[in-house]
Protein backbone atom coordinates (compact mmCIF):
# COMPACT_ATOMS: atom_id res chain seq x y z
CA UNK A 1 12.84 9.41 -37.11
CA UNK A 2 10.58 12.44 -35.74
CA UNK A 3 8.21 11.62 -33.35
CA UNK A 4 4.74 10.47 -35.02
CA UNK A 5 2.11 12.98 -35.20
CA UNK A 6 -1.73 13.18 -35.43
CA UNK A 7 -4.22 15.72 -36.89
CA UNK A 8 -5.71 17.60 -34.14
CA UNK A 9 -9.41 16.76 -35.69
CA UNK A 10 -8.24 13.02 -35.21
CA UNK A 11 -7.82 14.12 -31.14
CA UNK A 12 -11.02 16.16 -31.09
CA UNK A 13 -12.92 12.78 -32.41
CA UNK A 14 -11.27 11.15 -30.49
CA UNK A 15 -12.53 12.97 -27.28
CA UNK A 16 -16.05 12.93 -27.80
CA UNK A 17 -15.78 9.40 -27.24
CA UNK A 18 -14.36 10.05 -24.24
CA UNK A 19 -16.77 11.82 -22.75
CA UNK A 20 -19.62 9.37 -24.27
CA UNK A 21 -18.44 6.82 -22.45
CA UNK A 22 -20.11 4.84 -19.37
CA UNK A 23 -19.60 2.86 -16.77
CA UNK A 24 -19.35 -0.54 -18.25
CA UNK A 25 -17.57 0.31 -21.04
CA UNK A 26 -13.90 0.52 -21.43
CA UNK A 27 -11.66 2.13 -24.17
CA UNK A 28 -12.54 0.11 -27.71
CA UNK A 29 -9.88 0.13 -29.94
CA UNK A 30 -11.37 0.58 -33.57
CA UNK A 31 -9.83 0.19 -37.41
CA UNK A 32 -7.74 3.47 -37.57
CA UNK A 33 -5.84 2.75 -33.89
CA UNK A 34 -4.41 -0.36 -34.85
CA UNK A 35 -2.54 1.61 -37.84
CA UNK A 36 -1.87 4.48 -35.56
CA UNK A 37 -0.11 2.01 -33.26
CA UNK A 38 1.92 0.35 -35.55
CA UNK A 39 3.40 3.42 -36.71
CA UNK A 40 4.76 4.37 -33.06
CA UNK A 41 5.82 0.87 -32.61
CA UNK A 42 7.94 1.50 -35.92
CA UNK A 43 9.05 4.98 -34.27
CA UNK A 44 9.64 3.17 -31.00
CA UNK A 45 12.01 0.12 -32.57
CA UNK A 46 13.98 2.70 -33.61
CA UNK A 47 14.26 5.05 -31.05
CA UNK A 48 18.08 5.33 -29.57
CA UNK A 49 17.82 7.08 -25.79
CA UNK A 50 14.81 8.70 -24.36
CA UNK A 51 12.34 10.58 -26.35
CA UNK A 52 9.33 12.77 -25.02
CA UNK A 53 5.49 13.00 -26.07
CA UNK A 54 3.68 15.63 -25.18
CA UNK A 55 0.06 15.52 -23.64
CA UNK A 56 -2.74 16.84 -26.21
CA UNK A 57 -4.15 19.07 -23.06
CA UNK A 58 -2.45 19.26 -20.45
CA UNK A 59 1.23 20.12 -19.20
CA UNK A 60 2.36 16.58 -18.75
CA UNK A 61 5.14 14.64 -20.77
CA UNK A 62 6.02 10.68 -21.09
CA UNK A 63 9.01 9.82 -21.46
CA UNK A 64 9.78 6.82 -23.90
CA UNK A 65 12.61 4.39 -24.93
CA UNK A 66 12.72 1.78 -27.63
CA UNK A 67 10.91 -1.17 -26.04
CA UNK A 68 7.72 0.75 -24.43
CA UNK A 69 4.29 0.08 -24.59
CA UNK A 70 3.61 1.45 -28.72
CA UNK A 71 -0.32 1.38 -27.29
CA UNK A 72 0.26 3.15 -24.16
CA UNK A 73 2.50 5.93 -26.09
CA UNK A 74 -0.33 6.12 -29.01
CA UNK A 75 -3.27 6.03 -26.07
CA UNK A 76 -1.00 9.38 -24.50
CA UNK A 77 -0.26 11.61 -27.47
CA UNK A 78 -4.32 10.97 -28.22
CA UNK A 79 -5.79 12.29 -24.96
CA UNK A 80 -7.20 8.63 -24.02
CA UNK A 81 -4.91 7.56 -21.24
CA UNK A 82 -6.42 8.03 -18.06
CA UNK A 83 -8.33 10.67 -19.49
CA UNK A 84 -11.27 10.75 -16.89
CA UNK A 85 -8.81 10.77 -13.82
CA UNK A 86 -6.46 13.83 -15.16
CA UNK A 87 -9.79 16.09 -15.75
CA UNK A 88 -10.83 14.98 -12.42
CA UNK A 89 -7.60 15.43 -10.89
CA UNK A 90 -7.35 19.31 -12.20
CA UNK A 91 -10.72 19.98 -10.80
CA UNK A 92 -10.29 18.22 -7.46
CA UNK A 93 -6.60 18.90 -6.43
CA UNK A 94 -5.86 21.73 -4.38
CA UNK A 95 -2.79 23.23 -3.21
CA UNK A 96 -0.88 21.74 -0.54
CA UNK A 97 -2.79 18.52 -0.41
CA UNK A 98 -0.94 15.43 0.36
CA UNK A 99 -1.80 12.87 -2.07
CA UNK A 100 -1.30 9.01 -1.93
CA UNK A 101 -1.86 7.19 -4.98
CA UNK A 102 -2.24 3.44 -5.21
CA UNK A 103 -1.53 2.22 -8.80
CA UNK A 104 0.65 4.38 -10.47
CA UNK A 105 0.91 2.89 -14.31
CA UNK A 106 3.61 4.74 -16.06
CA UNK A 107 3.42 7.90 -13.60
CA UNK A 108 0.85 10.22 -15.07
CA UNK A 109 -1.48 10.91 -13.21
CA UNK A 110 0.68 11.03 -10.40
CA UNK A 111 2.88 13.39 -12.15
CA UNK A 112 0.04 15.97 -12.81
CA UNK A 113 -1.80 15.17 -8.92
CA UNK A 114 1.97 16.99 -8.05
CA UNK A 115 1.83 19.64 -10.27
CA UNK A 116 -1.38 20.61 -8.93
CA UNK A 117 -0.85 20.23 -5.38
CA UNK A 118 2.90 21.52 -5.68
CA UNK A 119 3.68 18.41 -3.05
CA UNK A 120 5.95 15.28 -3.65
CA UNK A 121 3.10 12.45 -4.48
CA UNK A 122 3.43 8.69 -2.70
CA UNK A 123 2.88 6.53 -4.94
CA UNK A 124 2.00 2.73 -3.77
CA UNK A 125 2.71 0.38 -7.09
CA UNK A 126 3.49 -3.45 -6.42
CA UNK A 127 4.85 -3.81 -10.39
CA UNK A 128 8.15 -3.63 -10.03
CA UNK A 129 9.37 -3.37 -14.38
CA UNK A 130 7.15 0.26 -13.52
CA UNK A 131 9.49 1.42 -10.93
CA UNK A 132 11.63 3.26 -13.48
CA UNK A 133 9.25 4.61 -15.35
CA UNK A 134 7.44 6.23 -12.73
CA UNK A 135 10.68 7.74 -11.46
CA UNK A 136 11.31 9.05 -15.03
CA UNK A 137 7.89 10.34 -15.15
CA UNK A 138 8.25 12.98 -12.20
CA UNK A 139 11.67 13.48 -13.01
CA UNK A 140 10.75 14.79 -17.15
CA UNK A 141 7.65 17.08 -15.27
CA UNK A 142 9.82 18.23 -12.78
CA UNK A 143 8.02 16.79 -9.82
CA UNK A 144 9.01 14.16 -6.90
CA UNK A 145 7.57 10.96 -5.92
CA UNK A 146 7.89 8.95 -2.84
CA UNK A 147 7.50 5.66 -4.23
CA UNK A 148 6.25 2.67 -2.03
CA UNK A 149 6.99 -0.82 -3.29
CA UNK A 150 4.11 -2.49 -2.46
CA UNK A 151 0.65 -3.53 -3.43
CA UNK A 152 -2.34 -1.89 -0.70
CA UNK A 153 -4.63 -4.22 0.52
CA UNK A 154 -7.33 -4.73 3.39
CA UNK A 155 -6.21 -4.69 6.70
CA UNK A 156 -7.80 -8.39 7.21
CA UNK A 157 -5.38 -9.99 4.22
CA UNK A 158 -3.73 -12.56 5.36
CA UNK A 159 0.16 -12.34 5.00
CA UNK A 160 2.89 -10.11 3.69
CA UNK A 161 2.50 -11.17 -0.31
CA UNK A 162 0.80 -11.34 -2.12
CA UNK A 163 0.11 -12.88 -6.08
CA UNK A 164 0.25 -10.18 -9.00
CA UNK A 165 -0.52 -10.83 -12.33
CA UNK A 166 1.68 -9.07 -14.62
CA UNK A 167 0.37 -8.17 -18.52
CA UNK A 168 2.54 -7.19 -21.55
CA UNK A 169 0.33 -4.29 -21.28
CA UNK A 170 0.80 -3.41 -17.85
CA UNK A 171 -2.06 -1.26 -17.25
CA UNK A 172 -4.24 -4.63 -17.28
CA UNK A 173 -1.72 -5.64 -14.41
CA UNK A 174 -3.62 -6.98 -11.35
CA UNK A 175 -4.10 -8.99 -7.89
CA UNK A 176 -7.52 -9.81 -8.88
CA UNK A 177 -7.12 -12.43 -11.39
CA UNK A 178 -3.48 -13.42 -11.44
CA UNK A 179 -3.77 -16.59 -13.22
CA UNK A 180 -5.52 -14.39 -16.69
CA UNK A 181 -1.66 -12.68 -16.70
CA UNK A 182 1.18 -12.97 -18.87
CA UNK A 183 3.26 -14.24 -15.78
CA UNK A 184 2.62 -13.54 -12.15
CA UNK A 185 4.91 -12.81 -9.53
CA UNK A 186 4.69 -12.31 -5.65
CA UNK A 187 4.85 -8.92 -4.23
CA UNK A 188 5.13 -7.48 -1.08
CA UNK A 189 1.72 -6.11 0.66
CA UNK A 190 0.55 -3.22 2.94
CA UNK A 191 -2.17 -3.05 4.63
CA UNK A 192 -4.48 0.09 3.72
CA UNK A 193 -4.56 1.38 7.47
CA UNK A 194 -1.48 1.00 7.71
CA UNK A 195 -0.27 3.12 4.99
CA UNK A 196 -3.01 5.66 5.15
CA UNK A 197 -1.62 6.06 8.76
CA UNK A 198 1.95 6.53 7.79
CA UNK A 199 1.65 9.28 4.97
CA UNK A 200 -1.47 11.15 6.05
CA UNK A 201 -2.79 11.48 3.02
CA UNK A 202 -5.50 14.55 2.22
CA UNK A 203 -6.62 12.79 -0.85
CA UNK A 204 -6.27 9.08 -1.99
CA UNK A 205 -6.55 7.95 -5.70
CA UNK A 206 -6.57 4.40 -6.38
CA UNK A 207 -6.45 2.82 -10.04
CA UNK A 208 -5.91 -1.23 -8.74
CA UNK A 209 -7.87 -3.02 -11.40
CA UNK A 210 -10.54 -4.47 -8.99
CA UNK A 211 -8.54 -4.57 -5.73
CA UNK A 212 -11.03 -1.40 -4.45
CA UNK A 213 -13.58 -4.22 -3.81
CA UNK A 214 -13.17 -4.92 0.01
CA UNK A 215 -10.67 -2.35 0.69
CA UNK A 216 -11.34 0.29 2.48
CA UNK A 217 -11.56 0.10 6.22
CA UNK A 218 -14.31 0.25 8.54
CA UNK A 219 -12.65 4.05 9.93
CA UNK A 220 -11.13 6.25 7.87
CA UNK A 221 -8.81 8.82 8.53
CA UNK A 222 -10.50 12.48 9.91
CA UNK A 223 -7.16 14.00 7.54
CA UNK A 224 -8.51 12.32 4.50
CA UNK A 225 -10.65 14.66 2.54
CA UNK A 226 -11.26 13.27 -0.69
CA UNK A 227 -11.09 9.63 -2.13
CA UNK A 228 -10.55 9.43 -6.04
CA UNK A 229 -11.32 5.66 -7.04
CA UNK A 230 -11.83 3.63 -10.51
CA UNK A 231 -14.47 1.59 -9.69
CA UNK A 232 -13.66 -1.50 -12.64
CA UNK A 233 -17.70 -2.29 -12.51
CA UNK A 234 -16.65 -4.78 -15.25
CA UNK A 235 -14.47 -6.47 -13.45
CA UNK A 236 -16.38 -6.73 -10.16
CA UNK A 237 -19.83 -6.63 -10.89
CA UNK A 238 -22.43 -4.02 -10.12
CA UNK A 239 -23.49 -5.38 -6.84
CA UNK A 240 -19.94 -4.77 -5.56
CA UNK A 241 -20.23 -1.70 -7.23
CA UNK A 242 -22.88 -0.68 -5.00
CA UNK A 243 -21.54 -1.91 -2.21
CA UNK A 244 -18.52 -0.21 -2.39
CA UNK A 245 -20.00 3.14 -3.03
CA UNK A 246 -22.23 2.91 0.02
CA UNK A 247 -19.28 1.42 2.21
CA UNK A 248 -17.32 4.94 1.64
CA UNK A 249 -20.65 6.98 1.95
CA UNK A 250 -21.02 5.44 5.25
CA UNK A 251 -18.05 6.91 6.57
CA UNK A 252 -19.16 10.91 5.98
CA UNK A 253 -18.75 11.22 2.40
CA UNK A 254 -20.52 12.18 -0.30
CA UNK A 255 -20.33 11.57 -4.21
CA UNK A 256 -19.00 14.88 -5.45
CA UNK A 257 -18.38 13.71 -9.36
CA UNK A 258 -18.42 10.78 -11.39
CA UNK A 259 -16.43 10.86 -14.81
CA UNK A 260 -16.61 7.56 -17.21
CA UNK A 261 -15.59 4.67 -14.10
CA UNK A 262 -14.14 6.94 -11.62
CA UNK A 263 -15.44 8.31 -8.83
CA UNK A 264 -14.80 11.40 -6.75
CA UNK A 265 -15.96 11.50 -3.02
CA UNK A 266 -15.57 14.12 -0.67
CA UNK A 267 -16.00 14.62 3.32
CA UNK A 268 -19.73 15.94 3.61
């Protein structure tokens, strides 16, 4: 069975949306997806190995076996995965930075923060049934990953585990709300000095489903230049919103961009 395709006028729509979209507002799926996604589930039952789906825009691939996420592959091949943070990411990435990524999904944007810095990526991601697919994601773009088993958290947490809740549809996976998961496991934790010490990082992206709130330290590495962050104002409220954004503007930087819920600050 060939791979599912969709008009390109279907992708164009689709984008629009994209861009329309605010801060409180997260990806609505409408009539004509939940067709669109049955159809690669049916292409995805009956998949035998590894097939490929190719990015609308820009010079990524997913790599896909019979039991992945139908939503997540549909979500890909229509430019709304992570749409906000791969425009931002081709913008904002330069050569040679060093990137650190905490929350990796399935790899993307990862993936393409490699491509454009021509570096290996470490990637911090406390779901371990993503492990895998990460590695598979470089791998298929031709890129390397230095992947850290572990879920970042503030220096002040108490312990070395910590509670994640895992969802069928992993990019809802989270630490904030454990108990609103399909199942929820314990996972080991690093502190965000810590790691942030270790790796050096020029830029840090971080896609942790609420875990930003309360994160970041009260000093900041001088090699960190930029700080790429979804800030899930739905999730955390827009006082902690606020909060947040001033706690990192504190520390020397300034808002540089600000795409649908993620934020791009740099060094000022």
């Amino acid at each position: 069975m060939s791979t599912p395709g969709l008009e390109q006028s279907t992708i164009e729509s689709r984008q629009i949306k994209v861009r329309a979209r605010g801060l409180n507002q997260w990806p609505q799926e409408e009539s004509g997806d939940h067709s669109q996604i049955h159809r690669y589930q049916t292409w995805l039952d009956a998949l035998q190995g590894q097939a490929l789906l190719t990015h609308p825009f820009y010079p990524l691939v997913l790599p896909v076996e019979s039991g992945f996420s139908a939503r997540m592959a549909y979500y890909f091949a229509i430019g709304d995965y992570e749409q906000a943070d791969l425009q931002l990411i081709e913008e904002m990435i330069e050569p040679a930075d060093l990137v650190m990524e905490c929350g990796a999904g399935a790899g993307v944007t990862g993936s393409f923060a490699a491509i454009r810095s021509n570096r290996p990526v470490v990637v911090v991601e406390p779901n371990q049934l993503m492990y895998e697919q990460i590695r598979q994601t470089f791998a298929v773009n031709s890129q390397h990953v230095r992947l850290v088993e572990a879920a970042v958290v503030p220096d002040n947490f108490a312990g070395d585990h910590i509670a994640l809740g895992v969802c069928d549809e992993y990019w809802w996976s989270s630490a904030l709300t454990p108990s609103t998961a399909d199942r929820v496991v314990n996972v080991r934790a690093k502190g965000i000095s810590s790691l942030l010490a270790e790796y050096q990082p020029s830029v840090l992206i971080l896609d942790i489903e609420g875990g930003e709130c309360g994160l970041f330290p009260a000093r900041l590495p001088a090699s960190l230049r930029m700080i790429m962050t979804e800030i899930h104002t739905p999730n955390i409220g827009e006082a902690a919103t606020v909060e947040l954004v001033n706690q990192i503007q504190d520390q020397g930087f300034r808002l540089r961009r600000l795409l649908a819920q993620t934020w791009v600050f740099t060094r000022a």
